[in-house]
Protein backbone atom coordinates (compact mmCIF):
# COMPACT_ATOMS: atom_id res chain seq x y z
CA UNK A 1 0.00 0.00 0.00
CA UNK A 2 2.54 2.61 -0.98
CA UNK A 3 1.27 6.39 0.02
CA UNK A 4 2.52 9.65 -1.04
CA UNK A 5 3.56 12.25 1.56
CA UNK A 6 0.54 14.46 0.19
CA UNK A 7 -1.24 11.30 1.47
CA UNK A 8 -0.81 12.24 5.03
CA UNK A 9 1.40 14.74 5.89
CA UNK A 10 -1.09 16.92 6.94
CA UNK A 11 -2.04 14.17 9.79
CA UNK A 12 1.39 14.33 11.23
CA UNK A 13 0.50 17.03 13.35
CA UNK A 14 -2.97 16.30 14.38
CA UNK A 15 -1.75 12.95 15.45
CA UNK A 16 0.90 14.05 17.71
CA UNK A 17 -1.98 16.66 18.83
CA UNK A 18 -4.49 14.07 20.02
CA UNK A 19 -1.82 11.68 21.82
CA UNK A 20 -0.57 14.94 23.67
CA UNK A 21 -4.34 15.83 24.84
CA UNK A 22 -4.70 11.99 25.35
CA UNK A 23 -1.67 11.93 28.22
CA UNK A 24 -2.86 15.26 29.58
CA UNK A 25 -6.01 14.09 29.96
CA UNK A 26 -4.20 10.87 31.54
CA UNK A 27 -1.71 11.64 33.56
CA UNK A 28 -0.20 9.59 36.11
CA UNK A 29 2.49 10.25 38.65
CA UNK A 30 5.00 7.39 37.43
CA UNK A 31 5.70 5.68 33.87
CA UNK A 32 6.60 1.47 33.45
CA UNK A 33 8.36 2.66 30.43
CA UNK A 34 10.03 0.33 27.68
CA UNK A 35 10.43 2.23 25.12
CA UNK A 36 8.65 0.55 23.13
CA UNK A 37 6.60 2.78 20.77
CA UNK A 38 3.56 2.70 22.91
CA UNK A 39 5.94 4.50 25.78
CA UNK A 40 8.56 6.46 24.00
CA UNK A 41 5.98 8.47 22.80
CA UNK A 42 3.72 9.09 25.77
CA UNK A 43 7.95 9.65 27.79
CA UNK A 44 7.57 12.52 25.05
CA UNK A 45 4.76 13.83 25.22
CA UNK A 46 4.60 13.44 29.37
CA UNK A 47 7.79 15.11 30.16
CA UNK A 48 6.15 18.56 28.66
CA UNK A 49 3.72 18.54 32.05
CA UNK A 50 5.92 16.66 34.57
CA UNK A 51 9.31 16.82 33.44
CA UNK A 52 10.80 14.52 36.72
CA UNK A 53 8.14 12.20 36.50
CA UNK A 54 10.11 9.09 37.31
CA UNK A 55 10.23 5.96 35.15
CA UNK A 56 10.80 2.62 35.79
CA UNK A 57 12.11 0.03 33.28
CA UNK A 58 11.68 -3.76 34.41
CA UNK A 59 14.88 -6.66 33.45
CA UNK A 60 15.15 -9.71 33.84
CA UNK A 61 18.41 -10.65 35.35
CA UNK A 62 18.53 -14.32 33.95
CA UNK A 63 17.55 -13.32 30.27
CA UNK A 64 17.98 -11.03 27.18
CA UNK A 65 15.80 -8.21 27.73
CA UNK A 66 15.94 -6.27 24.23
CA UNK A 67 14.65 -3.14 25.29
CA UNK A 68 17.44 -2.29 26.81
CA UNK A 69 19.44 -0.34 24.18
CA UNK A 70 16.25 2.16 23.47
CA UNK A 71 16.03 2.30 27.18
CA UNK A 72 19.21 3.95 27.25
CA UNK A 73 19.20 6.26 24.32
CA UNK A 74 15.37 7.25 25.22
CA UNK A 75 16.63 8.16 28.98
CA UNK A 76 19.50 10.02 27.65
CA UNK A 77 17.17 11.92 24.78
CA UNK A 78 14.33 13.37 27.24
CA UNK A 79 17.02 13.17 30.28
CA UNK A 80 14.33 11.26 32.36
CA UNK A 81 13.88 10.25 36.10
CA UNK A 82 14.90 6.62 35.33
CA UNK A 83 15.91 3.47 36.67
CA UNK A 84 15.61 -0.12 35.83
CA UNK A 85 15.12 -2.64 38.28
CA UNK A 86 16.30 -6.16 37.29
CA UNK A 87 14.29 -9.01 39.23
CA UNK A 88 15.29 -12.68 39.62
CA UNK A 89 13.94 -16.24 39.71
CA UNK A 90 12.95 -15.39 43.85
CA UNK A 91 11.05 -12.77 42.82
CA UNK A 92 9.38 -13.91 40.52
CA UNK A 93 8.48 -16.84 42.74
CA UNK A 94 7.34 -14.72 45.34
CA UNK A 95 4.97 -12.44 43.05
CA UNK A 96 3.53 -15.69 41.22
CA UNK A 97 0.97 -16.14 43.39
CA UNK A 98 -0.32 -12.61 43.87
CA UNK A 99 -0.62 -12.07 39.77
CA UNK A 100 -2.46 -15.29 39.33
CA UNK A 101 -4.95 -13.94 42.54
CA UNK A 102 -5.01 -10.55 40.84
CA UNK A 103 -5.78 -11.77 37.49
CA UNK A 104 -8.07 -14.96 38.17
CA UNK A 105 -6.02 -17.30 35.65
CA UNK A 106 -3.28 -19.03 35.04
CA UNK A 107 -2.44 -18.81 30.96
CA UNK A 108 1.50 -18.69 30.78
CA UNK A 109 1.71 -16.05 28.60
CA UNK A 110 -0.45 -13.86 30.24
CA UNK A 111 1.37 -14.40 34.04
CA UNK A 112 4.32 -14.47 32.33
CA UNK A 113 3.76 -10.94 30.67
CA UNK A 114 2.24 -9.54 33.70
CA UNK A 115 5.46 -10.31 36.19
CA UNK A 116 7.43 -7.39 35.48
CA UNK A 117 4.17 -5.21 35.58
CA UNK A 118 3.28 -6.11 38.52
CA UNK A 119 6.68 -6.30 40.02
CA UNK A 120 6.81 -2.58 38.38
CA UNK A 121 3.70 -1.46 40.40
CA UNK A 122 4.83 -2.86 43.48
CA UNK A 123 7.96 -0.77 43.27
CA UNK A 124 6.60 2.65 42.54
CA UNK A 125 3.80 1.57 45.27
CA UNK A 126 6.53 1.45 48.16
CA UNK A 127 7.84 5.25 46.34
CA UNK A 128 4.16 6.41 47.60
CA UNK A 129 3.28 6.78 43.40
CA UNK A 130 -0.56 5.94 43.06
CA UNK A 131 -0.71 6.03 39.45
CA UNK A 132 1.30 4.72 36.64
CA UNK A 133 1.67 5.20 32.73
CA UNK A 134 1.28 2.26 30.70
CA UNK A 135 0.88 1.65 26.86
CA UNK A 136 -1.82 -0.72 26.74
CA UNK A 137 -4.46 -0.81 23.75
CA UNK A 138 -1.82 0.38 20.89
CA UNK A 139 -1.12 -2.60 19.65
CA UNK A 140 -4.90 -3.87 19.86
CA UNK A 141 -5.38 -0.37 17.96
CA UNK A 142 -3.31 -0.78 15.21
CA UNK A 143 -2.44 -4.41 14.90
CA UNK A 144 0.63 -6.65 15.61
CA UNK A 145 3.27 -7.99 13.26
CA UNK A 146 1.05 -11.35 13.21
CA UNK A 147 -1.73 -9.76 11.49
CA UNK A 148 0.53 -7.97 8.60
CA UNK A 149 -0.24 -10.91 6.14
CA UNK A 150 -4.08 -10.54 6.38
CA UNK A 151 -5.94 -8.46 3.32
CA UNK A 152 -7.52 -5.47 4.37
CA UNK A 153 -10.69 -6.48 4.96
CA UNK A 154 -9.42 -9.37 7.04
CA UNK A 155 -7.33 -7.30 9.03
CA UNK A 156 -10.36 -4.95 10.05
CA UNK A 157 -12.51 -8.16 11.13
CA UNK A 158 -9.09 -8.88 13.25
CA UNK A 159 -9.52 -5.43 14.92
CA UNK A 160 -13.31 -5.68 15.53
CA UNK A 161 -12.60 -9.32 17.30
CA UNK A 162 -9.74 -7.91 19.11
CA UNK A 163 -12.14 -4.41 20.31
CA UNK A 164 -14.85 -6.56 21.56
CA UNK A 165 -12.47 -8.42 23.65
CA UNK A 166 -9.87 -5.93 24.97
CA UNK A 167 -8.53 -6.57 28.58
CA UNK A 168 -5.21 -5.67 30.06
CA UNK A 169 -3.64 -7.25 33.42
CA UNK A 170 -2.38 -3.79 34.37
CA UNK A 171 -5.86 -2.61 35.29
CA UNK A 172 -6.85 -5.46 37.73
CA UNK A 173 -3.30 -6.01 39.33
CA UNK A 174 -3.39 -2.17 39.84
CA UNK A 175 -6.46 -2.13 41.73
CA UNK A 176 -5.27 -5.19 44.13
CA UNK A 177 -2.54 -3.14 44.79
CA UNK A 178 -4.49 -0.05 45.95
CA UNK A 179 -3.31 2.02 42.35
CA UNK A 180 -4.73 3.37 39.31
CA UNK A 181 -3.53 2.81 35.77
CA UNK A 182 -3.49 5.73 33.60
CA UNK A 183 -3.49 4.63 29.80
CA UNK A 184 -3.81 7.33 27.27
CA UNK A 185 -4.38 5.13 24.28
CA UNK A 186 -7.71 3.97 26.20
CA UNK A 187 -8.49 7.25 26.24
CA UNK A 188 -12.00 7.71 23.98
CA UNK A 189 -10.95 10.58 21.71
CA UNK A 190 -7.88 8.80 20.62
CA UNK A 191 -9.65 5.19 20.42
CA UNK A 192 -12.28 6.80 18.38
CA UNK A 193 -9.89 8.21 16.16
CA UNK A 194 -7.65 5.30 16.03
CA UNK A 195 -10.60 3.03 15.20
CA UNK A 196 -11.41 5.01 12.04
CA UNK A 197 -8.08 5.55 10.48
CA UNK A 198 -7.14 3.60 7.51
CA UNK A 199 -5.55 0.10 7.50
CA UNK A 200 -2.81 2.00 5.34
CA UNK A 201 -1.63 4.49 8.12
CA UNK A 202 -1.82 1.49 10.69
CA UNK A 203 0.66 -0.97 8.78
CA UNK A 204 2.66 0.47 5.65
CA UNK A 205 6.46 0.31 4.50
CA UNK A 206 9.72 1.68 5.68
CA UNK A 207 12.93 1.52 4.29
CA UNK A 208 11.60 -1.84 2.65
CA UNK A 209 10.48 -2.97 5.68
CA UNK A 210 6.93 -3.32 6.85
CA UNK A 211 5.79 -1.70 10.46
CA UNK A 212 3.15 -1.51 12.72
CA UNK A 213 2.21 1.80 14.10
CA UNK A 214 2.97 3.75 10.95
CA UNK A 215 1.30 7.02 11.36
CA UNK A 216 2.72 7.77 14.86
CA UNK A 217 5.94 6.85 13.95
CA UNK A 218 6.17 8.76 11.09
CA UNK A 219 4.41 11.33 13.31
CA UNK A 220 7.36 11.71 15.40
CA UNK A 221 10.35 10.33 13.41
CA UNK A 222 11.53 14.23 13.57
CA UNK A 223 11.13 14.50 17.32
CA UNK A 224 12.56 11.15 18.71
CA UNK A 225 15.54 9.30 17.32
CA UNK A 226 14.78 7.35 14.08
CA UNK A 227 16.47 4.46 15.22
CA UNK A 228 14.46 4.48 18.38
CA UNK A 229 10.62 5.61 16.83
CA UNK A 230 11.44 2.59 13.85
CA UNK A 231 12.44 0.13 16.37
CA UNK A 232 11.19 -3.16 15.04
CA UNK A 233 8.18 -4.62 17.48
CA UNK A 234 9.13 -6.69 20.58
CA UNK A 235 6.73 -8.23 22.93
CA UNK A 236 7.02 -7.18 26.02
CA UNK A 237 8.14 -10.80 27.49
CA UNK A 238 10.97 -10.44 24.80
CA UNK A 239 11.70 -6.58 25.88
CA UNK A 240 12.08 -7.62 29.61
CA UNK A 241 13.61 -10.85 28.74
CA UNK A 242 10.42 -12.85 30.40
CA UNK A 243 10.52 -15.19 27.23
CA UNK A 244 13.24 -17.24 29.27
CA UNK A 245 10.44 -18.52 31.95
CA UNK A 246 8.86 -20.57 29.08
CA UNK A 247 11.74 -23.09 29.47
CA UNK A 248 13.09 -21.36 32.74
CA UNK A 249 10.78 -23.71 35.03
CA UNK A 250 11.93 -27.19 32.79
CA UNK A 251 15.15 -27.13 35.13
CA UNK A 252 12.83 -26.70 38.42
CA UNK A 253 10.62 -29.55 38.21
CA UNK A 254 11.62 -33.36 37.15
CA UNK A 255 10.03 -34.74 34.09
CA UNK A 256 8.53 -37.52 36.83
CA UNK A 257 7.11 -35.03 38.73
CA UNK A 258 5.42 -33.15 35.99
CA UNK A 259 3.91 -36.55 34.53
CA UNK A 260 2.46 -37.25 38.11
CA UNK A 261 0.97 -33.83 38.47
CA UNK A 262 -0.36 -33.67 35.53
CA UNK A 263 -2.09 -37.11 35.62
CA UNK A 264 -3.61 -36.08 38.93
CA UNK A 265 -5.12 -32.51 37.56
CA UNK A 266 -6.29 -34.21 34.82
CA UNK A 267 -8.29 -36.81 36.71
CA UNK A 268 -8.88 -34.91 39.76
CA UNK A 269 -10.20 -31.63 38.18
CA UNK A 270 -10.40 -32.36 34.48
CA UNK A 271 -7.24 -29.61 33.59
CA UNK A 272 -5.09 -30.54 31.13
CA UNK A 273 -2.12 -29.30 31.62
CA UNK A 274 0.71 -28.17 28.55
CA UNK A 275 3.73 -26.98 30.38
CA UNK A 276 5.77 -27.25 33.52
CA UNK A 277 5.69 -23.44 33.71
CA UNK A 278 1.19 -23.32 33.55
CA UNK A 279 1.57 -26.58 35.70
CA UNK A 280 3.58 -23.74 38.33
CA UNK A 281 0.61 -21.28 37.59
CA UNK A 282 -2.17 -23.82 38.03
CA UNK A 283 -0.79 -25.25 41.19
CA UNK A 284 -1.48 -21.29 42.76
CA UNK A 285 -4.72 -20.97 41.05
CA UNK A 286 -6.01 -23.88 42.38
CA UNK A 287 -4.90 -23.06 46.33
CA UNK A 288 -7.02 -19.95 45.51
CA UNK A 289 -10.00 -20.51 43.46
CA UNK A 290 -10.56 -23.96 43.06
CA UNK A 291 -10.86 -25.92 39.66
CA UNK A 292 -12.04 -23.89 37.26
CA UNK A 293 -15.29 -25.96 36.20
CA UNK A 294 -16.38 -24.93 39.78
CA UNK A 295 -15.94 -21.15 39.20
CA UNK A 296 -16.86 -20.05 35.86
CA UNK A 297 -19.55 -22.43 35.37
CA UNK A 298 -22.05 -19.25 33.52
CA UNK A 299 -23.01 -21.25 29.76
CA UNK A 300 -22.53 -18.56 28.02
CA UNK A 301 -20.04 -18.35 25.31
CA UNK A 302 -17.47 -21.44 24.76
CA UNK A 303 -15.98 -24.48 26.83
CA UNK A 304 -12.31 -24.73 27.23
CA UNK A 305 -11.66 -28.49 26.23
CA UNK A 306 -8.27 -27.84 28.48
CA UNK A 307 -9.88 -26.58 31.53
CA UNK A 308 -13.32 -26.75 31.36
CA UNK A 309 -13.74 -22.91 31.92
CA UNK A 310 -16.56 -20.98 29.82
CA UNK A 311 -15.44 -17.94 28.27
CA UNK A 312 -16.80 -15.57 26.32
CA UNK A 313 -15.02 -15.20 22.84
CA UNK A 314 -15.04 -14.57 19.02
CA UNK A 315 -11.49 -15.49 18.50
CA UNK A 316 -11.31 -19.10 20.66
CA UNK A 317 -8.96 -17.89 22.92
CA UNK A 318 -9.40 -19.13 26.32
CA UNK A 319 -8.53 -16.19 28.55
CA UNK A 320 -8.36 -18.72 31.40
CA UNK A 321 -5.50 -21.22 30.45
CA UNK A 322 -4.56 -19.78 27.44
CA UNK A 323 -5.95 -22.48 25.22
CA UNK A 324 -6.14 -21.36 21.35
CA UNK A 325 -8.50 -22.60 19.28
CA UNK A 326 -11.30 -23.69 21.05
């Protein structure tokens, strides 16, 4: 979908005009920033209204967090309040079982994204801060590198599925910790307008490569460091280096012991269980809710094959285990 600058260059500026009335609207008293585009750009825009605003940028210490290079040139560009905290396996055993309380589920993914949120919130929570930045929704609002194959009109069903069924962990393991999340991209004036642009100012071409995010990073390519707005897309268990728990746990528990478990979750509460890591997760779950064919027992929606959960979906995600399809 090539586009002329006469296409949109007259955008640039009312783009950078809504996000900057979106964080004003939104703004918090400390910032889980990555540096990821989501953050860089609300770092930018925030910094005009509370330039010490401190920051916080989660590692951890036993993998290969990749956001740490824009980290540093992002801190050094708006001279932030910053500091990264990097958080090992005992910490992340510790906070296990408070995320899977907070969040009411125990798919990997989703624990293992929320960790270094929560571990984040905790943090600034001890600093007395009572509300924090985050960049949730942007990639919901403009798509992720998965769906850059899909036509156009496939990609806009994608969107509609994924609006129906936005959720984001910060929220809920905000409020167990007393805090508010303050999310600009949630905000209605720029979800409205972010709903309605085209799919060719969402995902277009750079340099021969294809990005998400296109509009706002062509919106600011002048104001931030190109090599920092066109940063390629990382997810934010790569960016942290939480991709490591996904094997991280294999070393913890003995194949023997993960057969036997598993055998007795299956027969006792009808869980199937994938991975030594969700077999960790479920064991917490459990202490605290119960089986999950006891708690979310409303028919409405679809059965989890897995875990026996009913969920309400249009993509066959279960939000519960993590099961895909079903």
């Amino acid at each position: 979908m090539p586009l002329e600058e006469r296409d949109y260059v007259d955008l640039l500026s009312q783009v950078r005009i809504i996000i900057n009335k979106a964080v004003e609207r939104n703004m918090a008293d400390g910032f889980l920033f990555s540096a990821g585009t989501d953050t860089q750009i609300m770092a930018y825009e925030a910094v005009k209204y509370k330039p010490q605003i401190p920051a916080l940028t989660l590692a951890f210490k036993h993998g290969k967090p990749k956001d740490a290079e824009y980290v540093e040139k992002m801190v050094a560009f708006l001279k932030l309040n910053h500091e990264t905290h990097s958080f090992g396996r005992d910490e992340v055993m510790s906070n296990v079982p408070k995320v899977v309380a907070a969040l009411k589920k125990f798919d990997p993914m989703e624990i293992r994204n929320s960790m270094p949120v929560y571990i984040g919130l905790t943090i600034f929570k001890k600093k007395g801060v009572k509300s924090v930045f985050t960049g949730d929704a942007l990639d919901e609002l403009f798509g992720y590198p998965w769906q850059f194959h899909l036509s156009e009109s496939e990609f806009k069903q994608k969107q509609e599925e994924m609006w129906a069924e936005m959720g984001f962990a910060s929220i809920p393991m905000a409020e167990s910790l007393g805090m508010t999340i303050k999310a600009p991209y949630l905000d209605p004036e720029f979800m409205e307008y972010a709903k309605k642009l085209p799919v060719k100012l969402k995902i277009n071409m750079h340099n021969g490569v294809k990005y998400g995010k296109w509009i706002l990073r062509k919106a600011y390519e002048d104001l931030i460091p190109k090599d920092v707005i066109w940063r390629p897309k990382a997810p934010l268990e790569a960016g942290t280096g939480t991709e490591i728990l996904r094997t991280f746990f294999d070393e913890e528990v003995s194949d023997q012991e993960f057969e036997e478990k598993k055998k007795y979750y299956l027969e006792e509460d009808d869980v199937k269980i994938t991975s030594k890591e969700q077999m960790l997760y479920y064991g917490f779950f459990r202490d605290k809710f119960g089986k999950p064919s006891a708690i979310f027992t409303e028919k409405t929606g679809r059965q989890c094959p897995n875990c026996k959960s009913y969920v309400k979906t249009r993509i066959g995600f279960c939000k519960i285990c993590g099961n895909y399809p079903i």
